[in-house]
PDB file of N, CA and C in Angstrom:
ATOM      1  N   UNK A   1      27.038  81.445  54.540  1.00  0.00           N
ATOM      2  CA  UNK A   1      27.832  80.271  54.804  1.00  0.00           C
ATOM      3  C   UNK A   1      29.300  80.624  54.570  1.00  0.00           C
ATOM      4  N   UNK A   2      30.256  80.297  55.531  1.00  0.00           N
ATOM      5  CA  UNK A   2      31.693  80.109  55.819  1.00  0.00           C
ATOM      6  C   UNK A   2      32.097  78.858  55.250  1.00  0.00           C
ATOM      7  N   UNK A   3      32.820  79.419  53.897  1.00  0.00           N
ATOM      8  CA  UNK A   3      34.112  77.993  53.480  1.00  0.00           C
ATOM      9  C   UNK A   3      34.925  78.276  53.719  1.00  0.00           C
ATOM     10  N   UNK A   4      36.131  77.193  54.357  1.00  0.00           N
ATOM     11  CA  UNK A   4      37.475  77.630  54.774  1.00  0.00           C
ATOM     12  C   UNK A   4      38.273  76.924  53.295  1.00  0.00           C
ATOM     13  N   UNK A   5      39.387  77.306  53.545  1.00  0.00           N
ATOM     14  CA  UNK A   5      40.266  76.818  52.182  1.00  0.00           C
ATOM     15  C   UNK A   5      41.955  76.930  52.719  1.00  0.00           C
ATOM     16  N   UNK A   6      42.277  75.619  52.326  1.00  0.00           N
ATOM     17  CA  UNK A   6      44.192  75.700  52.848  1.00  0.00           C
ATOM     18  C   UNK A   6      44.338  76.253  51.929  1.00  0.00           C
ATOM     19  N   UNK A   7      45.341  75.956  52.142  1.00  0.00           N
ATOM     20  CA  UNK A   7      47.075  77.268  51.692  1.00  0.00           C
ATOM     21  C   UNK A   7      46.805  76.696  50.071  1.00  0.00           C
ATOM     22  N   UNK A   8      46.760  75.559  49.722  1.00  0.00           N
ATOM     23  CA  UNK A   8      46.470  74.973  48.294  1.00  0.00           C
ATOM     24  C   UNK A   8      45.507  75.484  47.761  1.00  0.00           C
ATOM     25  N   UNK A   9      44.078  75.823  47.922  1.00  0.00           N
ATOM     26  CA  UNK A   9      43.139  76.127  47.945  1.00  0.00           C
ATOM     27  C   UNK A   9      41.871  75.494  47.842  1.00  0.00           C
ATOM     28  N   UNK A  10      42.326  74.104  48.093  1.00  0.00           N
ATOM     29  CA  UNK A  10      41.360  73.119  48.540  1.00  0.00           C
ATOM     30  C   UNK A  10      40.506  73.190  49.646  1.00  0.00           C
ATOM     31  N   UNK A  11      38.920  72.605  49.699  1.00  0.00           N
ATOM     32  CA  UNK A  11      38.255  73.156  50.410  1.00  0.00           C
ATOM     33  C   UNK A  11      38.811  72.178  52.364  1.00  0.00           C
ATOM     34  N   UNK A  12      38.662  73.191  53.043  1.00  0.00           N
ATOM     35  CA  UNK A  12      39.135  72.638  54.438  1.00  0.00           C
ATOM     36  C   UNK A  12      38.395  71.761  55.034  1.00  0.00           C
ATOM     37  N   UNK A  13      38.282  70.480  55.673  1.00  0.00           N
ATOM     38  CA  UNK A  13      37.877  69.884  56.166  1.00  0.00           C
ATOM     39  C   UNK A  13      37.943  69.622  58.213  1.00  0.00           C
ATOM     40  N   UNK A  14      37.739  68.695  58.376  1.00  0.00           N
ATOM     41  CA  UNK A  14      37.518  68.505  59.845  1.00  0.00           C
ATOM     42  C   UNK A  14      39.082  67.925  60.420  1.00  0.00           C
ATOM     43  N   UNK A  15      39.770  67.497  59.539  1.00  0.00           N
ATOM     44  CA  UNK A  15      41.023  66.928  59.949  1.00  0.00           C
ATOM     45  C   UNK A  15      42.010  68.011  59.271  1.00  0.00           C
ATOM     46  N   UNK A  16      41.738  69.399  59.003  1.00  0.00           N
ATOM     47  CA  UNK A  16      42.725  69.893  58.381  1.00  0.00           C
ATOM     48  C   UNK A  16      43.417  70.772  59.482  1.00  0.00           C
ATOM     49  N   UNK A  17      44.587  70.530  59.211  1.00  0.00           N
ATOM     50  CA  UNK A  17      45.203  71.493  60.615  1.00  0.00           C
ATOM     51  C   UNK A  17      45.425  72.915  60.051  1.00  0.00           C
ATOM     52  N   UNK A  18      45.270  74.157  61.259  1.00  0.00           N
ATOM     53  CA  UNK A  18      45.587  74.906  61.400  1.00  0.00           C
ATOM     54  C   UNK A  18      46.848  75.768  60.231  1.00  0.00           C
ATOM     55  N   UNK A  19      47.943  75.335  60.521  1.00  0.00           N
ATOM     56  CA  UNK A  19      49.112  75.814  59.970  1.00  0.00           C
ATOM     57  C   UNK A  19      48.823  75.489  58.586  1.00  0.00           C
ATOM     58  N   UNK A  20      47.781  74.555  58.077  1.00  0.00           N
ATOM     59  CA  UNK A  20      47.369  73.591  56.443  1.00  0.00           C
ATOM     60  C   UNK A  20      46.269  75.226  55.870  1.00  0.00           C
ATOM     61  N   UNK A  21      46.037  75.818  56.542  1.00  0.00           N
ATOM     62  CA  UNK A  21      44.634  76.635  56.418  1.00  0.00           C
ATOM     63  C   UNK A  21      45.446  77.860  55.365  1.00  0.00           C
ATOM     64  N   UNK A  22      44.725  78.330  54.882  1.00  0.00           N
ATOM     65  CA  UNK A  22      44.523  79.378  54.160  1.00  0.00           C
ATOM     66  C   UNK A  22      44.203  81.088  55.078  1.00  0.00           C
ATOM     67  N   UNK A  23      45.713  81.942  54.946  1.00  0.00           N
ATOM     68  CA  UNK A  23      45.591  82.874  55.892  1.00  0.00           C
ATOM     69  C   UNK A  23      44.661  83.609  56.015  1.00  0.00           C
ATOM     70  N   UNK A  24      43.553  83.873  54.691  1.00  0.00           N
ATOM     71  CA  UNK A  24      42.468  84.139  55.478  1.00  0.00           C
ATOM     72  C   UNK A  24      41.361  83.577  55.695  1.00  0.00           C
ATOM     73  N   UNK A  25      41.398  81.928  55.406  1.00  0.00           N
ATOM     74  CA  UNK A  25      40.686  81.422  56.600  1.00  0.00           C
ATOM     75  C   UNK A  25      40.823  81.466  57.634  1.00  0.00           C
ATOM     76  N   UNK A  26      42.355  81.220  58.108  1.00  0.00           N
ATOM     77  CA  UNK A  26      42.804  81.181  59.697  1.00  0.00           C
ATOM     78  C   UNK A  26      42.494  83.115  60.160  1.00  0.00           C
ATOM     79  N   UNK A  27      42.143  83.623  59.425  1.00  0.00           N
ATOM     80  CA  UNK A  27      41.692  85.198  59.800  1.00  0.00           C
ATOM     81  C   UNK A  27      40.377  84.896  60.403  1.00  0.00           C
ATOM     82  N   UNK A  28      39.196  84.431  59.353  1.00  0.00           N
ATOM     83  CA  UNK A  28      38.183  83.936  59.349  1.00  0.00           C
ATOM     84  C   UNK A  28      37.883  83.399  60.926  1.00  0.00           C
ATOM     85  N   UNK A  29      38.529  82.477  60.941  1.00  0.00           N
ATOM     86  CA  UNK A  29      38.305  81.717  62.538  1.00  0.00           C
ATOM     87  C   UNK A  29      38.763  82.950  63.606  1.00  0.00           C
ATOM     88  N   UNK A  30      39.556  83.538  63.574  1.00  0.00           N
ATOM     89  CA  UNK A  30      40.053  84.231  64.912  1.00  0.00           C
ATOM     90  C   UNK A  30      39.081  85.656  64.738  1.00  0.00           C
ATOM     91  N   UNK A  31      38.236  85.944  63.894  1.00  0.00           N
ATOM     92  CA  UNK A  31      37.364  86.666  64.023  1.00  0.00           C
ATOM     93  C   UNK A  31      36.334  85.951  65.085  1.00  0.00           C
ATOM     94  N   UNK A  32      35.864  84.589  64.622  1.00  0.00           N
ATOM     95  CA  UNK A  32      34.633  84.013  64.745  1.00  0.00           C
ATOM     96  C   UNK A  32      35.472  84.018  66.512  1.00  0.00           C
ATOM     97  N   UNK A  33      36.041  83.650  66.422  1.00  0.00           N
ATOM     98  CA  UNK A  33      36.592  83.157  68.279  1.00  0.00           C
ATOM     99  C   UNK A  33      36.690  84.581  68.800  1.00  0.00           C
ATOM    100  N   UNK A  34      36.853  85.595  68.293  1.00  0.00           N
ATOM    101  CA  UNK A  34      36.972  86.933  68.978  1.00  0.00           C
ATOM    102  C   UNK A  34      35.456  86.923  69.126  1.00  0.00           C
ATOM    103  N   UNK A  35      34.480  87.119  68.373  1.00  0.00           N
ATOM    104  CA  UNK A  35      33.092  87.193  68.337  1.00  0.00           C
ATOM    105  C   UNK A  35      32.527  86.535  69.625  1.00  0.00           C
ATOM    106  N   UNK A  36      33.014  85.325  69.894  1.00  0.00           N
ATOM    107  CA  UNK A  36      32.143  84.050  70.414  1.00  0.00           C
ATOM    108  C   UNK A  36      32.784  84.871  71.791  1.00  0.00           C
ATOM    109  N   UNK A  37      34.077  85.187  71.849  1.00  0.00           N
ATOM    110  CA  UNK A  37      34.659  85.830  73.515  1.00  0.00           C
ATOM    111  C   UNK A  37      33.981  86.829  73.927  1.00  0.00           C
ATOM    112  N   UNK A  38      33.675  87.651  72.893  1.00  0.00           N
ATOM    113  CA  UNK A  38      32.914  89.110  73.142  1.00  0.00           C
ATOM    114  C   UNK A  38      31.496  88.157  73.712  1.00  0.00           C
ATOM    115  N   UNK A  39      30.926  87.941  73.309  1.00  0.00           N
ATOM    116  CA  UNK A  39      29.530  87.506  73.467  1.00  0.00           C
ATOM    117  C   UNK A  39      29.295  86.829  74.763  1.00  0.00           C
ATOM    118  N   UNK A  40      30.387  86.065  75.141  1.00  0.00           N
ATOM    119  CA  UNK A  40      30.541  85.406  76.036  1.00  0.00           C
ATOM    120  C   UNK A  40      30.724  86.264  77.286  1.00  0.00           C
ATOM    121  N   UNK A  41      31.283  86.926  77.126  1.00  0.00           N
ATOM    122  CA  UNK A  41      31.518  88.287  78.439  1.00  0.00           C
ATOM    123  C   UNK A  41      30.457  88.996  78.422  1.00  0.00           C
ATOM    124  N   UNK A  42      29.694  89.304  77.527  1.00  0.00           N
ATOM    125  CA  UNK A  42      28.715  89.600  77.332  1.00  0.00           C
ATOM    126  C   UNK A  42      27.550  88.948  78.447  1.00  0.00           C
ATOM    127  N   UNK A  43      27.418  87.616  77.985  1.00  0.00           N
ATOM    128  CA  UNK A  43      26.311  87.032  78.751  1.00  0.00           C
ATOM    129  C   UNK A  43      26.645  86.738  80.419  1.00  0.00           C
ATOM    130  N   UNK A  44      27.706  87.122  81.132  1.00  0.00           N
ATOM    131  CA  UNK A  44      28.124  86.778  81.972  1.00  0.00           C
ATOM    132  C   UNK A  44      27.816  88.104  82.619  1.00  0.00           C
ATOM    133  N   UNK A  45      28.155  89.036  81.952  1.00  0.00           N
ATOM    134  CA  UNK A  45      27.567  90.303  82.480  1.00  0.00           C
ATOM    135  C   UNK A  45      26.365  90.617  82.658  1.00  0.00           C
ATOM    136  N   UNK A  46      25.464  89.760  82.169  1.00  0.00           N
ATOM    137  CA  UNK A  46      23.742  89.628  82.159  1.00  0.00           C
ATOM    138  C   UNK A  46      23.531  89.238  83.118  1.00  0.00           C
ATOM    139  N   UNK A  47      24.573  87.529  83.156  1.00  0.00           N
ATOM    140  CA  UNK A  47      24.320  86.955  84.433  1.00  0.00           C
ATOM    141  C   UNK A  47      24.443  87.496  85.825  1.00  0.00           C
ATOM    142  N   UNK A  48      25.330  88.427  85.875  1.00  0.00           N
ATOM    143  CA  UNK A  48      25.575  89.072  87.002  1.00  0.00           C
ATOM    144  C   UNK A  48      24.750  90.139  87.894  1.00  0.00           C
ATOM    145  N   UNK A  49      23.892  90.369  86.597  1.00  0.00           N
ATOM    146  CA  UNK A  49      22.776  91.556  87.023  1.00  0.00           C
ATOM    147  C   UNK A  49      21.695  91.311  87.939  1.00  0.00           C
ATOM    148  N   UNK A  50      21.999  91.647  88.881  1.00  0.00           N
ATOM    149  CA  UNK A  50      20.722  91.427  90.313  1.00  0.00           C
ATOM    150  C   UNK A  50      19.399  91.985  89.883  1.00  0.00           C
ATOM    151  N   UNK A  51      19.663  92.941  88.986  1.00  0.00           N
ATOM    152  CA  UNK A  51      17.981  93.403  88.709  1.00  0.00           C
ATOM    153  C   UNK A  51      16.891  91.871  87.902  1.00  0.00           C
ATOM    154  N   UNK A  52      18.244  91.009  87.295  1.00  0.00           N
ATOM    155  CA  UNK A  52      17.006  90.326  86.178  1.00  0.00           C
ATOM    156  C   UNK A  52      16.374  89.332  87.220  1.00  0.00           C
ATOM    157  N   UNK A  53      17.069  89.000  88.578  1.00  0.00           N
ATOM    158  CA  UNK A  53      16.495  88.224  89.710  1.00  0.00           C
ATOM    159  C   UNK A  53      15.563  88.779  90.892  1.00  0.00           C
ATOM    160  N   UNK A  54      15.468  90.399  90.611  1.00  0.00           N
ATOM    161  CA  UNK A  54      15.107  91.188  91.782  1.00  0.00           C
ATOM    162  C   UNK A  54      13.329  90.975  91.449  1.00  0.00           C
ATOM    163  N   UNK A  55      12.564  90.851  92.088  1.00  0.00           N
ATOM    164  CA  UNK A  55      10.604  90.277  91.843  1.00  0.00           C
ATOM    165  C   UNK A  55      10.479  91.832  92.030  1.00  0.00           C
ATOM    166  N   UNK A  56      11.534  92.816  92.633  1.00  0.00           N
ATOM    167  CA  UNK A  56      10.822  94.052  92.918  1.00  0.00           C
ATOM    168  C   UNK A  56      11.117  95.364  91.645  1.00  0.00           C
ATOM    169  N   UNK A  57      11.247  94.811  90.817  1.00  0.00           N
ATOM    170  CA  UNK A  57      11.434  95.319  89.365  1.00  0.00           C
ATOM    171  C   UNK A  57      10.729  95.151  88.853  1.00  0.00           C
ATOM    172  N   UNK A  58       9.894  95.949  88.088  1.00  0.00           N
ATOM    173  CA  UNK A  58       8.351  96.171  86.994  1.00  0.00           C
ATOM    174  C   UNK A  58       9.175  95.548  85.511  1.00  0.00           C
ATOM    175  N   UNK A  59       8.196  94.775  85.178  1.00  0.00           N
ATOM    176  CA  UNK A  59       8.398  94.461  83.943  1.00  0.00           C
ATOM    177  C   UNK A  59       8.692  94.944  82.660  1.00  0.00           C
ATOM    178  N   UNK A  60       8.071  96.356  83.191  1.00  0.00           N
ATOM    179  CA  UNK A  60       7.821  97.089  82.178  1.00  0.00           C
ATOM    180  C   UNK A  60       9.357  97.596  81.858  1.00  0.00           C
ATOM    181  N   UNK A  61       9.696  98.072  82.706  1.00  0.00           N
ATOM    182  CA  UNK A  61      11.307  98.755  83.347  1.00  0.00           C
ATOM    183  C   UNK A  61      12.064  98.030  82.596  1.00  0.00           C
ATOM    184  N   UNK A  62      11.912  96.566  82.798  1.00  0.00           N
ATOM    185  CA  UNK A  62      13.133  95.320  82.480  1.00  0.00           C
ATOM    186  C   UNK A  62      12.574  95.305  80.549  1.00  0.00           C
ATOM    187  N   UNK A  63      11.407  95.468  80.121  1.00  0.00           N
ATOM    188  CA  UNK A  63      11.282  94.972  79.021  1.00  0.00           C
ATOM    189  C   UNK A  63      12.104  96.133  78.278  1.00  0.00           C
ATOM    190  N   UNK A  64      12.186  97.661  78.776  1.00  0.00           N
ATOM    191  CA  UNK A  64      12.432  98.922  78.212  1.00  0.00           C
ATOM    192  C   UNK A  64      13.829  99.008  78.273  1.00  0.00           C
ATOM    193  N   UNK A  65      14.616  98.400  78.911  1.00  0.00           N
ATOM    194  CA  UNK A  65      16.084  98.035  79.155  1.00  0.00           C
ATOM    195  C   UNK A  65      16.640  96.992  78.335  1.00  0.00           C
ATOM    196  N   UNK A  66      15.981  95.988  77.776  1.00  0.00           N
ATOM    197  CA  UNK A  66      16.348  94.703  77.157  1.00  0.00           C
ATOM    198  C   UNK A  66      16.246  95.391  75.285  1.00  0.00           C
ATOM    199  N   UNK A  67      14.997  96.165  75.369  1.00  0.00           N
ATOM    200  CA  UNK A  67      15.101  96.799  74.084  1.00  0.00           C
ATOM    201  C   UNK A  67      16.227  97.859  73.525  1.00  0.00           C
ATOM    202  N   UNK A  68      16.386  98.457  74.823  1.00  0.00           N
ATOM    203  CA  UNK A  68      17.282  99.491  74.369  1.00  0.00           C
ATOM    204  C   UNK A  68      18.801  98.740  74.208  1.00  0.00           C
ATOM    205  N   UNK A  69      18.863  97.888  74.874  1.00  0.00           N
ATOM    206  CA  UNK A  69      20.524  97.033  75.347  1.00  0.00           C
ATOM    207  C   UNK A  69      20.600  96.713  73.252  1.00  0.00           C
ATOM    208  N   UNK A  70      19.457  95.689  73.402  1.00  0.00           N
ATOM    209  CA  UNK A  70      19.433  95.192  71.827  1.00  0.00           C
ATOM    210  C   UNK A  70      19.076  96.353  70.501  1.00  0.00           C
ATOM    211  N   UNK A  71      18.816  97.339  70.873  1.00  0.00           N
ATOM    212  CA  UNK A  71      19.010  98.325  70.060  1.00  0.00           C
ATOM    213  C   UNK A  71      20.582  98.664  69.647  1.00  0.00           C
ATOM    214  N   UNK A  72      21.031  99.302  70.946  1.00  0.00           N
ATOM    215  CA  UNK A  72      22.450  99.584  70.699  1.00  0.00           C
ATOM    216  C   UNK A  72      23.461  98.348  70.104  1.00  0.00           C
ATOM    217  N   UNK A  73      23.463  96.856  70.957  1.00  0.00           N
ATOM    218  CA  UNK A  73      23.899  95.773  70.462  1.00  0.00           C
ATOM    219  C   UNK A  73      23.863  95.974  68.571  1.00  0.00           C
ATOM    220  N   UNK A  74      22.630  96.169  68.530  1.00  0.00           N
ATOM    221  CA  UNK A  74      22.406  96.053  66.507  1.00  0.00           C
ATOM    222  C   UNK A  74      23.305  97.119  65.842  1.00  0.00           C
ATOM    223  N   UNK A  75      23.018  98.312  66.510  1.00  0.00           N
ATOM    224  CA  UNK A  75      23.668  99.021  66.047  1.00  0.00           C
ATOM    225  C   UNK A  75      25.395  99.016  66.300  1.00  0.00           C
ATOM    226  N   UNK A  76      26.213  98.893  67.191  1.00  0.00           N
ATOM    227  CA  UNK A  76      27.650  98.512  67.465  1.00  0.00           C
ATOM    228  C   UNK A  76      27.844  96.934  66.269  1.00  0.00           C
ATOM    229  N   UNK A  77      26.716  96.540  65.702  1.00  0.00           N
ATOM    230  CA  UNK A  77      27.148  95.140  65.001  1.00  0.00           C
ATOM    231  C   UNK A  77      27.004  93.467  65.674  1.00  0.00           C
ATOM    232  N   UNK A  78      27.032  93.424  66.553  1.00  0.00           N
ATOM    233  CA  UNK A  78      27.045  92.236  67.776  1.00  0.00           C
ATOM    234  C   UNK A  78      26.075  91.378  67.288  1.00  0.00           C
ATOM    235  N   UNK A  79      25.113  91.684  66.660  1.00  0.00           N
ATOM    236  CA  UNK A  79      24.077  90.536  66.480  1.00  0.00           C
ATOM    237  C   UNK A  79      24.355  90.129  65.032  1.00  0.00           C
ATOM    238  N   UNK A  80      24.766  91.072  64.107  1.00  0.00           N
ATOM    239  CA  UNK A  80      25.077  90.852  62.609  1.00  0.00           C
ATOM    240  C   UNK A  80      25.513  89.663  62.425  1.00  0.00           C
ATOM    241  N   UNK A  81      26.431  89.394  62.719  1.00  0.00           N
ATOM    242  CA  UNK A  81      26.830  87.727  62.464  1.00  0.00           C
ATOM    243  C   UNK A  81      26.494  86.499  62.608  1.00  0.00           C
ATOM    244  N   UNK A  82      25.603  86.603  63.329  1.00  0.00           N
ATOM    245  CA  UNK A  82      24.660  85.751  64.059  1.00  0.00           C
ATOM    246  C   UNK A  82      22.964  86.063  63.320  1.00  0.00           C
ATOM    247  N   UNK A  83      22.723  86.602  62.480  1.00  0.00           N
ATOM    248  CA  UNK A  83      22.004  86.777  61.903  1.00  0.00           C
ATOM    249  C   UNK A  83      22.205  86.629  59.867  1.00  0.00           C
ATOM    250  N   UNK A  84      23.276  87.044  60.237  1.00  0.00           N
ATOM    251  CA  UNK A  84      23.707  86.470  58.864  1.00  0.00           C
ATOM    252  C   UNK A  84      24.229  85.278  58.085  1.00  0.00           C
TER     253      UNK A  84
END
């Protein structure tokens, strides 16, 4: 679990602005928004893949590709945060 904390060091809430935040909370967030962009390009690049729509692709092929993708993913870190 992520607590944010202003500049005071009071805990951050839903109405707390930005510039009120604690610099490394406001670190905190522009990680999480770098994360969420990566991921996001990520899935768009999935989307784009004609093989995951092609019927003339063996399953087997596609299951041995999805493992290895999420192998490397674990290992580069990509899922860590999202698991933690």
């Amino acid at each position: 679990m992520v607590r944010l904390y202003t500049a005071e060091g009071e805990r951050a809430g839903y109405m707390t602005k930005w510039e009120e935040l604690h610099p490394v909370s406001q670190h905190l967030l522009l990680q999480i928004e770098e994360k969420i962009r990566n991921e996001r390009h990520a899935c768009e690049q999935v989307e784009q893949c004609k093989r995951l729509s092609d019927p003339s692709v063996s399953n087997k092929g596609f299951e041995l590709d999805a493992h290895q993708i999420t192998q490397v993913s674990r290992q580069q870190g990509l899922f860590s945060w999202v698991m933690s």
